[in-house]
Protein backbone atom coordinates (compact mmCIF):
# COMPACT_ATOMS: atom_id res chain seq x y z
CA UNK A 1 70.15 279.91 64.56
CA UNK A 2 69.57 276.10 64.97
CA UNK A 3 69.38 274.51 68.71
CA UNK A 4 72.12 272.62 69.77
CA UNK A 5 72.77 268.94 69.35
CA UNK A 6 72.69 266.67 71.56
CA UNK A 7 76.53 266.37 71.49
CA UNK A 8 76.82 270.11 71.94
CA UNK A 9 74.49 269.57 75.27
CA UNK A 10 76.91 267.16 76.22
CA UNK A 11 79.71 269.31 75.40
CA UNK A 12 78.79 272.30 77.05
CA UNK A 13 77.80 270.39 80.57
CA UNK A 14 81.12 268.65 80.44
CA UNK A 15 82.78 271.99 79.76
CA UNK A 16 80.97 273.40 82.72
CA UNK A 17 82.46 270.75 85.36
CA UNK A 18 86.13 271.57 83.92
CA UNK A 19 85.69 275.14 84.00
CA UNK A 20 84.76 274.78 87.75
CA UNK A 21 87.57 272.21 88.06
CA UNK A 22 89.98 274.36 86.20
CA UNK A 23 92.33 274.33 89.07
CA UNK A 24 92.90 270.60 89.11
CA UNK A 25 96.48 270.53 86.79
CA UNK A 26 95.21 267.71 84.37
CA UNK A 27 92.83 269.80 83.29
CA UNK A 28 92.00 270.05 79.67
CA UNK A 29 88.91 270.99 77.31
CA UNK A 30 86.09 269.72 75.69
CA UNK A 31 85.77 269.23 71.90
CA UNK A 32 82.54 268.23 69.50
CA UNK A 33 83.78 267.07 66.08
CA UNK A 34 82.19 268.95 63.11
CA UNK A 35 79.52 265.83 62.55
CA UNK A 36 78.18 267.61 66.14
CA UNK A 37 77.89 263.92 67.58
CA UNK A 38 81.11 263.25 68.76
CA UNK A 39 82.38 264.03 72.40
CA UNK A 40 85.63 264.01 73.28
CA UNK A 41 87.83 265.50 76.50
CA UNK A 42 90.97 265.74 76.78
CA UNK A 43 92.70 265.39 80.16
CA UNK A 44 96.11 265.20 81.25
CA UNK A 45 96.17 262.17 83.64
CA UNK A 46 94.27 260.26 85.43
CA UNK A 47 90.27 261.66 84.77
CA UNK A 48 88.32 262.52 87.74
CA UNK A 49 85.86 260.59 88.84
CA UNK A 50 83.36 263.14 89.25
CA UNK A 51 83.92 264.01 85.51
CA UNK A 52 83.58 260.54 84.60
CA UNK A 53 80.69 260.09 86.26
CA UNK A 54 79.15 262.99 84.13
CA UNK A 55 80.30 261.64 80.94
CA UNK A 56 78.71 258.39 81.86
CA UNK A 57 75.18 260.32 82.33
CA UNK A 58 74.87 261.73 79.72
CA UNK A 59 72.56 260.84 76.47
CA UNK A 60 75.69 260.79 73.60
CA UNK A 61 78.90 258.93 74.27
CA UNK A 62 81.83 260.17 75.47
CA UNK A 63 85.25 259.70 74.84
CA UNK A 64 88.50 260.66 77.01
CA UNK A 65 91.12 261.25 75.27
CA UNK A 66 94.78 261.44 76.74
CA UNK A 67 96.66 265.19 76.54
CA UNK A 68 99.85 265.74 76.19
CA UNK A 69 99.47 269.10 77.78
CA UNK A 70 96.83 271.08 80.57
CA UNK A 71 95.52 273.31 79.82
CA UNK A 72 96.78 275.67 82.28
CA UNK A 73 100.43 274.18 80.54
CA UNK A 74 99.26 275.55 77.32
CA UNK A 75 97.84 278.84 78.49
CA UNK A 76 101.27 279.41 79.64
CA UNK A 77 103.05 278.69 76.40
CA UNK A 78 100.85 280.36 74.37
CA UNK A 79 101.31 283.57 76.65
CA UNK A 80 104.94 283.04 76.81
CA UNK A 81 105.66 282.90 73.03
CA UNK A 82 103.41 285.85 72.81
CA UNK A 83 105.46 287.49 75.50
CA UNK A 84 108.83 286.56 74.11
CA UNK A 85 107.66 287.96 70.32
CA UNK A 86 106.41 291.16 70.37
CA UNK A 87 105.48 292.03 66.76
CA UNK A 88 105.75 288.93 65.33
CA UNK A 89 103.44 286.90 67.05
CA UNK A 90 99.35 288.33 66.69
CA UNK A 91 97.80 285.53 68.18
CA UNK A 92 99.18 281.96 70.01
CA UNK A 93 96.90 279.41 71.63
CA UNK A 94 96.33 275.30 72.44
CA UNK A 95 95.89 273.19 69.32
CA UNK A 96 92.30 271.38 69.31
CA UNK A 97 94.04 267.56 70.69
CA UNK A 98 96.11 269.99 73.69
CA UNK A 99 99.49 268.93 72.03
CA UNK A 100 101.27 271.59 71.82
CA UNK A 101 100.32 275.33 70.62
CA UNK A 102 99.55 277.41 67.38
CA UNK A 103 100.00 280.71 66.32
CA UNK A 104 99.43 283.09 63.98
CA UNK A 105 102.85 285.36 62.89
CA UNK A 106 101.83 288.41 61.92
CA UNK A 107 101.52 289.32 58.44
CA UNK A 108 104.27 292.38 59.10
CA UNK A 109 106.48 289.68 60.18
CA UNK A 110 109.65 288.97 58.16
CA UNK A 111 109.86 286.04 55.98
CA UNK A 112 111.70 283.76 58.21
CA UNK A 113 109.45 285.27 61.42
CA UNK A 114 108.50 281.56 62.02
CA UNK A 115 112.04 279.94 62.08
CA UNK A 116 113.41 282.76 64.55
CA UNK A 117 110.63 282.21 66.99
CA UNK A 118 111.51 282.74 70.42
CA UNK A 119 109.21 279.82 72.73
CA UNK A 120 110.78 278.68 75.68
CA UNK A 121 109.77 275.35 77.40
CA UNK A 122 109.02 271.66 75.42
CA UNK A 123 105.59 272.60 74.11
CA UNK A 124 105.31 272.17 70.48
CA UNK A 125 104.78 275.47 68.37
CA UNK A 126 103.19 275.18 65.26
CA UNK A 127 102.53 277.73 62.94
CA UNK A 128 99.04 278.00 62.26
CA UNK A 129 98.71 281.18 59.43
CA UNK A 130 100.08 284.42 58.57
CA UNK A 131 97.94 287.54 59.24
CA UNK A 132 96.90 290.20 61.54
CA UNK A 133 93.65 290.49 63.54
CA UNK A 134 90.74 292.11 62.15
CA UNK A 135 87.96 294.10 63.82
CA UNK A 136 84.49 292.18 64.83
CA UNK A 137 82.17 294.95 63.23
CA UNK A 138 81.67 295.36 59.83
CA UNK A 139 81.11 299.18 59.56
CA UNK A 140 83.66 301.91 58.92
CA UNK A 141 82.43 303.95 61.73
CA UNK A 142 82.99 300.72 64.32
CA UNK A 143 86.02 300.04 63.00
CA UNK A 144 87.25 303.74 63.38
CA UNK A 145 87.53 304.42 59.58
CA UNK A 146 86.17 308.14 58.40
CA UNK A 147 84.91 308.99 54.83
């Protein structure tokens, strides 16, 4: 396991504040880019001070980014259209920029599962893949399986 960049420091003390600031309805998320040096948060409004202050503390640049959509907003969708699709919907939840929502249609689905989607409200709905969740553990006696 490798130690954390400095960007992933970053990230996770900037995470922190949101998470106990999650009540405050701009709220959105962090995200490190795969180069693990980029910072960016998205927000919904006007940033906090207090969070901006942190950002501008911290060792690796940070970059606000405007989102369409709290998090709380997209938390909502993605339980919704989970809600409103039993059976074709495995898995829903906020795209990486908090512009709308993904999900996954389950791979039991029928063909046009996608099209007929039932989301309610003006968050976008993107379909992310087709397939079912799989278990964690790798053994057949975790996953229930007998020989």
């Amino acid at each position: 396991m490798s130690l954390p960049t400095a960007a992933e420091t970053v990230g996770r003390a900037l995470g922190n504040w949101i998470h106990d600031h999650r009540d405050d309805p701009g709220a959105g998320g962090v995200r490190v880019l795969k180069d693990r040096k980029t910072v960016l948060v998205y927000w919904k409004g006007v940033v906090p001070d207090g969070l901006q202050r942190l950002a501008a503390s911290q060792a690796v640049p940070v970059t606000f980014q405007p989102a369409a959509y709290s998090r709380a907003e997209l938390t909502a969708a993605s339980i919704a259209v989970m809600d409103n699709n039993p059976g074709v919907v495995s898995a829903a939840g906020s795209e990486p920029d908090y512009s709308g929502i993904s999900v996954v249609v389950s791979a039991k689905a029928p063909a046009n599962a996608f099209a007929q989607l039932k989301a309610t409200g003006s968050v976008p709905v993107t379909l992310r893949w087709i397939g079912d969740p799989t278990p964690l553990s790798n053994t057949a006696a975790e996953q229930g399986i007998s020989s």
